[in-house]
Each structure stands twice: as structure tokens, then as C-alpha cells.
Protein backbone atom coordinates (compact mmCIF):
# COMPACT_ATOMS: atom_id res chain seq x y z
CA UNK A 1 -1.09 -13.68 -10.13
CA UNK A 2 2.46 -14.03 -11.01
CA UNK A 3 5.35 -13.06 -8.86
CA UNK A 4 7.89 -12.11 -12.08
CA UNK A 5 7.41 -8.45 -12.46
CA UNK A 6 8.30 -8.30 -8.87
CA UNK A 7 11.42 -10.72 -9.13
CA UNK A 8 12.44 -8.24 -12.56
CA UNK A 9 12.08 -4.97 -10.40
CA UNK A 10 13.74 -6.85 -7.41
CA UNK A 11 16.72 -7.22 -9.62
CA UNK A 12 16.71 -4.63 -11.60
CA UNK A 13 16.61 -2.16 -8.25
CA UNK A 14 19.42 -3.97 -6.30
CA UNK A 15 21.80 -3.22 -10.17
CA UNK A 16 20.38 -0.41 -10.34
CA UNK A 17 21.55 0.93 -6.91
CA UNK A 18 24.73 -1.02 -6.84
CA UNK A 19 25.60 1.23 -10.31
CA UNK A 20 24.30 3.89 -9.03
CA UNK A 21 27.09 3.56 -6.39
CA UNK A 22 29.81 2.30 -8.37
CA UNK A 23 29.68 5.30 -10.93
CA UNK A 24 29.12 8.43 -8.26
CA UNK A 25 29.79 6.76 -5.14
CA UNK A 26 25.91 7.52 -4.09
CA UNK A 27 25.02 6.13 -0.82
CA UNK A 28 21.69 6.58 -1.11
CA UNK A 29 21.13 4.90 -4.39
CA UNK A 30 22.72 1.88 -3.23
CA UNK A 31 20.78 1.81 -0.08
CA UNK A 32 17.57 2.57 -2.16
CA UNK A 33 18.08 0.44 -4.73
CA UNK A 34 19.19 -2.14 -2.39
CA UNK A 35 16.39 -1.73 -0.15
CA UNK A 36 13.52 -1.19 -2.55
CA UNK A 37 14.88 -4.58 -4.47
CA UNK A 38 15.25 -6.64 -1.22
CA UNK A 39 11.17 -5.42 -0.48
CA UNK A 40 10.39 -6.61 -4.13
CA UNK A 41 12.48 -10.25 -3.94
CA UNK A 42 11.02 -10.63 -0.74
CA UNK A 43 7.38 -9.52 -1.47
CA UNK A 44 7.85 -11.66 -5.16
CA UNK A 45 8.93 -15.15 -2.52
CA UNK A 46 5.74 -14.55 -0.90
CA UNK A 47 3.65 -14.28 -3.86
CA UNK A 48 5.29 -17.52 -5.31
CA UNK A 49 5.02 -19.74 -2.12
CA UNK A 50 1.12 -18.12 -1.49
CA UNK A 51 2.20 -16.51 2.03
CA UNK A 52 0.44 -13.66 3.21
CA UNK A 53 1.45 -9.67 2.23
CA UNK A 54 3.20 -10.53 -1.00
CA UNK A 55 1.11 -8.68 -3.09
CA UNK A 56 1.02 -5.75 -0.37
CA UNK A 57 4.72 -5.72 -0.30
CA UNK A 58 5.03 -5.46 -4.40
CA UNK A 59 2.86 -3.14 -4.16
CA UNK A 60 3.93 -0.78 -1.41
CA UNK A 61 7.60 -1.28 -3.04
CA UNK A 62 5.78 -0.07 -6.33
CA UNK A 63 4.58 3.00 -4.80
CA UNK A 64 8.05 3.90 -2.65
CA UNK A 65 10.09 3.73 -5.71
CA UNK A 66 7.23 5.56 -7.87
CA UNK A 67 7.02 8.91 -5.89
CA UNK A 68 10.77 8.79 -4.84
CA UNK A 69 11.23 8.88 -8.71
CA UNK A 70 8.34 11.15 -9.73
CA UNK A 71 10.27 14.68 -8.17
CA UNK A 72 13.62 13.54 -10.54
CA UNK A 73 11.63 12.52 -13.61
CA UNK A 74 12.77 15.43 -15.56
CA UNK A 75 16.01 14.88 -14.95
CA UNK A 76 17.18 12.12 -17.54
CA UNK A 77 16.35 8.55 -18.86
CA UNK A 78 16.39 6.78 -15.55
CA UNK A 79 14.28 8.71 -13.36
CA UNK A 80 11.71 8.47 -16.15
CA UNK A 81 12.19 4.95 -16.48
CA UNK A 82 12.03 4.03 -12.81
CA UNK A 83 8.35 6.00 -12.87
CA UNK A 84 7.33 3.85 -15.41
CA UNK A 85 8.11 0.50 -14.60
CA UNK A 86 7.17 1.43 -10.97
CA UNK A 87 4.06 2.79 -12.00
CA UNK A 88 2.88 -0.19 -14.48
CA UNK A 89 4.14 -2.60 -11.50
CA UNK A 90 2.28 -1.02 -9.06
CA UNK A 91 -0.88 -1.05 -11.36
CA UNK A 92 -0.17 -4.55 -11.73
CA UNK A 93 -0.25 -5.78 -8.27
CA UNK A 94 -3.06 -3.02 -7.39
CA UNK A 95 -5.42 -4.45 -10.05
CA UNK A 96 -4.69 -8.02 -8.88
CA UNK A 97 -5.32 -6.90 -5.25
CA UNK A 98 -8.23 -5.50 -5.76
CA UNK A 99 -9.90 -8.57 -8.14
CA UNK A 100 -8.90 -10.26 -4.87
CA UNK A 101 -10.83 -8.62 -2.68
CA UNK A 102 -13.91 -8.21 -5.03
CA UNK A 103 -13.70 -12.27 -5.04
CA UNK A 104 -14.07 -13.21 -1.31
């Protein structure tokens, strides 16, 4: 299991919602995108130094971002974008959770 697709939505969240902010002056993107990439750094730290709930974290991150962007997805590039890479992250960590669980 690899933490990077959680450390590249970590990051690209936290810009995300920081430019969010800096071009409308949107609150609530920069405390989404700040919040949803602090629960993806964090989860991704777990997953690299083997503590418990990384995967959980990426994952729950992966579905918070995924149906807070489904309801906008017609609505331009990045809504549609943030569904995608949510949803393929999410599939990620949920496949790798669940090979986990069919192993012990």
C-alpha cells in the first residue's frame, strides 16, 4: 500500500482551497480544502509510518470530498475533477482495505 495518492490529494486539497479563497474570497473552500487536505496528509503519515486508521482516514477523506463534489459536478472543470480523483482515490484505498481484511 502506498501512502502517495493520499500525500497528492493532501496537497492538492489544501491549494485547492487556499485558491479557492484567494480568487472569490470563499470561506468554505478554504476551510474544505484545508480540512479535507489536513485528513489526507494526516491519514497518508499514518499509512507511511504503519499506524493504525491511515487507510480509514484516506478513505473516509475520499468519500467526504467525493459526495461534497458530486451535487456541483455539472458545474465546471473542477467539480468534475475533484469527483474523479476523489473517486479513483477512494477506490484505491477501499480495494487495499478490503485485500486487508480478506488476508487476516
Amino acid at each position: 500500500m502506498s501512502a502517495y495518492p493520499a500525500y497528492t490529494m493532501g496537497g492538492l486539497c489544501i491549494i485547492g482551497g487556499v485558491t479557492g479563497f484567494a480568487r472569490t474570497r470563499s470561506i468554505p473552500s478554504l476551510v474544505a480544502g484545508v480540512g479535507v487536505g489536513l485528513l489526507y496528509l494526516w491519514s497518508a503519515d499514518a499509512i507511511r509510518k504503519g499506524t493504525n486508521n491511515g487507510i480509514e482516514g484516506a478513505l473516509g477523506a475520499s468519500a467526504l470530498l467525493l459526495l461534497s463534489s458530486l451535487p456541483r459536478v455539472a458545474k465546471g472543470p473542477v467539480p468534475a475533477v475533484l469527483a474523479v480523483t476523489s473517486a479513483t482515490t477512494g477506490f484505491y484505498y477501499g480495494k487495499t482495505l478490503y485485500s486487508l481484511g480478506q488476508s487476516s
